[in-house]
Protein backbone atom coordinates (compact mmCIF):
# COMPACT_ATOMS: atom_id res chain seq x y z
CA UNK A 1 0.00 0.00 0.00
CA UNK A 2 1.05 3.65 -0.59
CA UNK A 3 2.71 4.77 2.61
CA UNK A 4 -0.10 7.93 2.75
CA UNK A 5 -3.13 5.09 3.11
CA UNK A 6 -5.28 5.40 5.94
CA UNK A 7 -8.36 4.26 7.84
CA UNK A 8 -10.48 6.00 10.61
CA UNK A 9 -13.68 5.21 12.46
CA UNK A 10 -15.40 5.24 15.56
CA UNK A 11 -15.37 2.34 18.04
CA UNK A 12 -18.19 2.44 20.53
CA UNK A 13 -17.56 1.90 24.14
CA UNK A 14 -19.90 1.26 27.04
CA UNK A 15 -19.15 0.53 30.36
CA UNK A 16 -20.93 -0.70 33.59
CA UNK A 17 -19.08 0.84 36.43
CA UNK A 18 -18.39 4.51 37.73
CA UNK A 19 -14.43 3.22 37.43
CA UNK A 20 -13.04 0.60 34.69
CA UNK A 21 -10.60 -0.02 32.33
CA UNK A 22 -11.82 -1.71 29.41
CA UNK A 23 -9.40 -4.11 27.40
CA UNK A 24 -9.89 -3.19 23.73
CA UNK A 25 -6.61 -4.46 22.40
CA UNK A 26 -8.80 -7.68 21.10
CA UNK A 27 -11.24 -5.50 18.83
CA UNK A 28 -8.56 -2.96 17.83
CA UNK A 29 -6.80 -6.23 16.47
CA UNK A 30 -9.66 -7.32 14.42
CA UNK A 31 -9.43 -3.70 13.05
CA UNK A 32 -5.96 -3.51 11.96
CA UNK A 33 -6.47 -7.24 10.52
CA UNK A 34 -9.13 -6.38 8.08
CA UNK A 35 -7.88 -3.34 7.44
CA UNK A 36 -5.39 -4.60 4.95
CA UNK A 37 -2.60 -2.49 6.47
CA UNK A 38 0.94 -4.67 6.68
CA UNK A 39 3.20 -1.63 8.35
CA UNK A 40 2.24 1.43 9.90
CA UNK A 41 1.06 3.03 13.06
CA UNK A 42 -2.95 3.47 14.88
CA UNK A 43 -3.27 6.00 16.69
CA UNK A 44 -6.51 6.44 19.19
CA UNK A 45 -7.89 9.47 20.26
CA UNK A 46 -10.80 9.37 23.34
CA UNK A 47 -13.19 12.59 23.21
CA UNK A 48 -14.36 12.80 26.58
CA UNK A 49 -13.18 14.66 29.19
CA UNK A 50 -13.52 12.18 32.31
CA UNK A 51 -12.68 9.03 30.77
CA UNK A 52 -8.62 8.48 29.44
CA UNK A 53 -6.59 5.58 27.26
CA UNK A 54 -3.88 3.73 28.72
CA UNK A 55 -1.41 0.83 27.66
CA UNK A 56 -0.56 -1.30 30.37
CA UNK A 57 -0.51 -4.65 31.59
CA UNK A 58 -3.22 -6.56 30.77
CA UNK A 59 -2.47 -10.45 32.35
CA UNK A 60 -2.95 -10.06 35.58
CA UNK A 61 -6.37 -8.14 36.41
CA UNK A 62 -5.28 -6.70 39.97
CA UNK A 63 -2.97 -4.71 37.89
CA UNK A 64 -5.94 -2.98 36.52
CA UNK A 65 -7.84 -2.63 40.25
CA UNK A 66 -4.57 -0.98 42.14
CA UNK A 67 -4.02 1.78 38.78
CA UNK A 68 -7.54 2.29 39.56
CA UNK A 69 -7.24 1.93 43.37
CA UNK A 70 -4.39 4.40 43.15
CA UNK A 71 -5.84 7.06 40.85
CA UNK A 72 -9.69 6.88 43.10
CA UNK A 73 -7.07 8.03 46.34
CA UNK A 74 -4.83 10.42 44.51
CA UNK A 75 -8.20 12.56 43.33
CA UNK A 76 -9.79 13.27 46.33
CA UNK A 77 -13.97 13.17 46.40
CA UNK A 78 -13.59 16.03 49.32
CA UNK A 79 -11.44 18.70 47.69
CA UNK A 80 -13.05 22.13 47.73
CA UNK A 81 -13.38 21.35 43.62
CA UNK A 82 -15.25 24.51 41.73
CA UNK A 83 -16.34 22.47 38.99
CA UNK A 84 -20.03 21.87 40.55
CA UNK A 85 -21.12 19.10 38.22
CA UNK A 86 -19.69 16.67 41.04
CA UNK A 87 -17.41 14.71 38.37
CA UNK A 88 -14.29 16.47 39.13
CA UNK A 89 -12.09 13.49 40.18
CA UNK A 90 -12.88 12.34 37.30
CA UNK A 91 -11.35 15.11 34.97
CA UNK A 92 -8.67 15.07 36.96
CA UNK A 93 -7.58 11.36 36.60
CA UNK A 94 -8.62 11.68 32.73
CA UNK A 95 -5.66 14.59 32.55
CA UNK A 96 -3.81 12.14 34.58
CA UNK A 97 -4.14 8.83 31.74
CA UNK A 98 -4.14 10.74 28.86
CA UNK A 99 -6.39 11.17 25.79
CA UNK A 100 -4.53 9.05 22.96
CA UNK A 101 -2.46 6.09 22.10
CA UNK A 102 -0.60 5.04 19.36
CA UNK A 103 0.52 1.72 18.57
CA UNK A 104 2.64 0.47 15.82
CA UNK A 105 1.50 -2.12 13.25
CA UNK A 106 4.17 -4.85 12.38
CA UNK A 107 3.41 -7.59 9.67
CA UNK A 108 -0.56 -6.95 10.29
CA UNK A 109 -0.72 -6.97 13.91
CA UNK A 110 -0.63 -4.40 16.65
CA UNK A 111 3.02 -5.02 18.12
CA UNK A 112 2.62 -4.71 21.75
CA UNK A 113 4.65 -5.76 24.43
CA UNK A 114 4.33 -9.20 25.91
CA UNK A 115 1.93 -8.18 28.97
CA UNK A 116 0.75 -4.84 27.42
CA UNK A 117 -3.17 -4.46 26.26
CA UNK A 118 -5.22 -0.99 25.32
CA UNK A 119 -7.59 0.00 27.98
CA UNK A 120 -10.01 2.48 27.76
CA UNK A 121 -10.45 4.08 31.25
CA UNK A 122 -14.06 5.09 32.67
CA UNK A 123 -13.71 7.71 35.58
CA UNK A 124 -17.27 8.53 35.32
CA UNK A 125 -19.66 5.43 34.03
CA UNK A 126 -21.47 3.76 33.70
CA UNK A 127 -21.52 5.44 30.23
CA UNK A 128 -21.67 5.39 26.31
CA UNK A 129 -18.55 6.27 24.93
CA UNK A 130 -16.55 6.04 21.74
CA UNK A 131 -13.05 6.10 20.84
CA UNK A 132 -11.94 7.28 17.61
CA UNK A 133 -8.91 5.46 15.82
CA UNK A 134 -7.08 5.70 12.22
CA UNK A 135 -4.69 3.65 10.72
CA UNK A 136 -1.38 4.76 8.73
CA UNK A 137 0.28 2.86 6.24
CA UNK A 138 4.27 3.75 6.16
């Protein structure tokens, strides 16, 4: 393929709890297999203000519960926030995780480390959400 190609879209998100990293490595891999794309990079971009992306470990689920654990003490529910919607913790550990990812594409896969998976975080669920992703070629 031309080393401009690319491919964008949407993928939707929901979660169930007010805090939760969801693994999407598995469906961004589908993604980047059909795609046709041998080489290149994805990069993934999350739109919301209280919710973040993260690459981390993704075999051993308490991983996921203490980065959680951690970022629920570090953002106190008691500060004297101004924000009065009551989500500030939230915004906080969202500017804390970040808003993209990229990932580079070798020989048709995503190339990850061994223990490393995609999360999308919720900080503020259960919610609808959607990440936005494209594909380079190069």
């Amino acid at each position: 393929m031309h080393p401009t190609t690319s491919q964008g879209g949407e993928l939707a998100v929901a979660s169930v709890q007010r805090l939760e990293m969801i693994d999407l490595t598995g469906r961004l891999q589908q993604i980047v297999a059909t795609c046709g794309i041998q080489e290149g990079i994805v990069h993934l971009y999350n739109p919301h203000t209280t919710a973040g992306l993260l690459i981390n470990e993704g075999a051993d689920p308490d991983v996921q519960r203490d980065i959680l654990g951690a970022l629920d003490q570090m953002t106190p529910s008691r500060y004297p926030y101004r924000h009065a919607e009551g989500n500030s913790p939230a915004h906080l550990m969202s500017a804390l995780t970040g808003a993209t990812a990229t990932v580079f594409i070798h020989q048709g896969r995503l190339r990850l480390g061994t223990w490393q998976r995609i999360f999308f975080c919720e900080f503020d669920g259960p919610r609808d959400r959607q990440v936005w992703w494209k594909i380079i070629a190069g």
